[in-house]
Protein backbone atom coordinates (compact mmCIF):
# COMPACT_ATOMS: atom_id res chain seq x y z
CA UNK A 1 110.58 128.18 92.91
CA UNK A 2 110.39 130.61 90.16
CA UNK A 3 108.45 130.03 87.08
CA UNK A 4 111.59 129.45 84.93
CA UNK A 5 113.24 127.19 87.12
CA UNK A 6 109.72 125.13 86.80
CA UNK A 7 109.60 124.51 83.49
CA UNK A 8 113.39 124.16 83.04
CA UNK A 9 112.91 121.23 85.56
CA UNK A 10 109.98 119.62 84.07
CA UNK A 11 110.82 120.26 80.65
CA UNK A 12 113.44 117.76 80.67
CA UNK A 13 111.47 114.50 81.83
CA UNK A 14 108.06 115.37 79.25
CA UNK A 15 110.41 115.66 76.20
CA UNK A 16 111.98 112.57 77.21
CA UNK A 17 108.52 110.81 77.92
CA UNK A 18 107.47 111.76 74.45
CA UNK A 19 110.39 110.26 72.10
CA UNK A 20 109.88 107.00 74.07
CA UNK A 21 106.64 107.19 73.33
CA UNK A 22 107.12 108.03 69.49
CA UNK A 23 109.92 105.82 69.27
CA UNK A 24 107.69 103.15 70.69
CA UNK A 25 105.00 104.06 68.45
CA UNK A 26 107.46 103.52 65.54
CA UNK A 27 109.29 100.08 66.31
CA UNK A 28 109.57 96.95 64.57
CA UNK A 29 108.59 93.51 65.19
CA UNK A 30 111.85 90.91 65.50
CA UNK A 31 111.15 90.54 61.83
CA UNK A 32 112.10 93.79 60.67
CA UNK A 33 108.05 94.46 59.84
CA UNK A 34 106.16 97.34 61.33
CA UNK A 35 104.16 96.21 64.55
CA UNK A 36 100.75 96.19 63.44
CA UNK A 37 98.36 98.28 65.79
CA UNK A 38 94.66 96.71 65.00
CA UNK A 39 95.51 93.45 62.61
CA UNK A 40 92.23 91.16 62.96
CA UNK A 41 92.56 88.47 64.84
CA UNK A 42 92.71 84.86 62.66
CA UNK A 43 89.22 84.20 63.87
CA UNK A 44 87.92 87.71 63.00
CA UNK A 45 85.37 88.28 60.29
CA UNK A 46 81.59 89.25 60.52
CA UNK A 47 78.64 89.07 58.53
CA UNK A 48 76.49 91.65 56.99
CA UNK A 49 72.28 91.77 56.41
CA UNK A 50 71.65 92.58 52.90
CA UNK A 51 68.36 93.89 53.40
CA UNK A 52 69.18 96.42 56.11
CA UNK A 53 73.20 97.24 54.81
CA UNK A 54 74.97 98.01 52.06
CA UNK A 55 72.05 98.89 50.45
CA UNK A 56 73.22 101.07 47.48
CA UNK A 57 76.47 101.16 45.61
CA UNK A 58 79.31 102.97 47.12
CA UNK A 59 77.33 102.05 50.86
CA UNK A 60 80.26 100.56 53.33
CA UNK A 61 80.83 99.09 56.72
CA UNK A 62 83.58 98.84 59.15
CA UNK A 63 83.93 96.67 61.59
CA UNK A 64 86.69 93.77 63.17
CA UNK A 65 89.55 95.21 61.16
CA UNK A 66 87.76 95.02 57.78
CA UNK A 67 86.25 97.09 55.37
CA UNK A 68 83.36 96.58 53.11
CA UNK A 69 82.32 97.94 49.94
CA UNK A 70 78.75 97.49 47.69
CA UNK A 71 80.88 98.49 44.18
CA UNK A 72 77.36 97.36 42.13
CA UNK A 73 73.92 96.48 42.68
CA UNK A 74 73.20 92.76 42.95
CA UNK A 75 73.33 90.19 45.71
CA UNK A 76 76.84 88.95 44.33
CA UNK A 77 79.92 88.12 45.54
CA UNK A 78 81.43 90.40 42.73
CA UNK A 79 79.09 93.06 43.68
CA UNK A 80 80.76 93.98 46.89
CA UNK A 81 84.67 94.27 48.14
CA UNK A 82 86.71 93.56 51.61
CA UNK A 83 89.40 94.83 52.53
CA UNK A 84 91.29 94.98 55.80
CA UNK A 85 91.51 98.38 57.51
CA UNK A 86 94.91 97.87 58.63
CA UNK A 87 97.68 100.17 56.84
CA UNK A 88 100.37 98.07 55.33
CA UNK A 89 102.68 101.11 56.45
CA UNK A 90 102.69 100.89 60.19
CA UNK A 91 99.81 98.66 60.77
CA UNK A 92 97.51 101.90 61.87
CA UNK A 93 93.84 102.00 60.59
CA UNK A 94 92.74 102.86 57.39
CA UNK A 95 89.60 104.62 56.67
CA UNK A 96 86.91 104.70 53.77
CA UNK A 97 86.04 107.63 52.31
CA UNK A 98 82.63 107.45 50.25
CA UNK A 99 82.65 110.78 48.89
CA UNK A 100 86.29 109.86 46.75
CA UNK A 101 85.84 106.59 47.42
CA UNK A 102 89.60 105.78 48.50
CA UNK A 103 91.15 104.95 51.53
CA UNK A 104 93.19 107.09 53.93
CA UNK A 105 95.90 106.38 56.64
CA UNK A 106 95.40 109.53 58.86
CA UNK A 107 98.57 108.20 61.05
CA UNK A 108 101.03 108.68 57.73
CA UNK A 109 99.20 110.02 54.78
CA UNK A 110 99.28 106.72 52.81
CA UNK A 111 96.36 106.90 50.46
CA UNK A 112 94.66 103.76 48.39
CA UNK A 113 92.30 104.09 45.49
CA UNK A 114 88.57 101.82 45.94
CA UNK A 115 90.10 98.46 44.33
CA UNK A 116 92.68 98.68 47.48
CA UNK A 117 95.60 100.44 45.27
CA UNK A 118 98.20 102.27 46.92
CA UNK A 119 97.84 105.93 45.62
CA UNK A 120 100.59 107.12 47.50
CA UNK A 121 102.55 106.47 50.31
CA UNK A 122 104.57 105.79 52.45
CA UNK A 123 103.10 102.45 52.09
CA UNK A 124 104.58 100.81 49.71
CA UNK A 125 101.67 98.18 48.57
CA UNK A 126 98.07 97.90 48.38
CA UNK A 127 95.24 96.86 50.83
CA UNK A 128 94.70 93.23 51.76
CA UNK A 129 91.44 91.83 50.01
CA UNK A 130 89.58 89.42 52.08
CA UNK A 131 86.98 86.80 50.66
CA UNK A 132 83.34 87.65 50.57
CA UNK A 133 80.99 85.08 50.53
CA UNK A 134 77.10 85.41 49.92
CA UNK A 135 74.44 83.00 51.23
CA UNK A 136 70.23 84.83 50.50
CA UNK A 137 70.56 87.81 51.87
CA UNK A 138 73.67 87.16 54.40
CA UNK A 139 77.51 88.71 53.12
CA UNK A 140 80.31 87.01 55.37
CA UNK A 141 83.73 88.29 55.40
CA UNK A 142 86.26 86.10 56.70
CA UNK A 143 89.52 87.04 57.03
């Protein structure tokens, strides 16, 4: 078989493999809303030591789903933020970025200022905020 005929042949079944993919990729739930890829489980949360993380303002973690944010200095509730690191978009995850501190979708170019904002979309609303709770020098996030 000649080089041509190869790829003519296989060309065919890859492109097709690939828009089921996408189109897969891009479905809906029954509802109508976008299947989310990562959403935390009900039962999800986690908590955070105090003394070894989130140590200065503008320090985060990531972890189950959720973001976490030290916005001032203090051992306060209103000293840190949560947020969930699924996009409201298409459900893909969101990521922190210290250096601007604002979120970015990678999977869509949605963008989301520090407070959970959307910046710009195609999102078309903010981050979900999730409860922080502090106990000494234990955070929990529920969510």
């Amino acid at each position: 078989m000649k080089r041509g005929e190869f790829l003519s042949t296989i060309t065919g079944p890859i492109s097709l493999a690939c828009v089921a993919c996408l189109a897969s990729a891009c479905s809906k739930e029954e509802n109508g809303a976008p299947a989310a890829v990562n959403a935390p489980s009900p039962n999800s949360g986690f908590s955070v030591n105090l003394d070894t993380e989130l140590k200065a303002v503008n320090n985060f973690v990531a972890r189950s789903g959720i973001i976490v944010i030290r916005t001032a200095s203090g051992n306060t509730a209103a000293s840190f933020a949560a947020y969930s690191s699924v996009c409201p978009h298409a459900g893909a995850t969101v990521e922190y970025n210290a250096n601007s501190s604002s979120f970015l979708c990678a999977a869509h170019g949605s963008t989301f200022s520090s407070t959970g904002a959307l910046i710009q979309g195609p999102a078309t609303r903010g981050l979900t905020k999730l409860a922080v709770d502090i106990s000494g020098t234990t955070l929990r996030v529920k969510a």
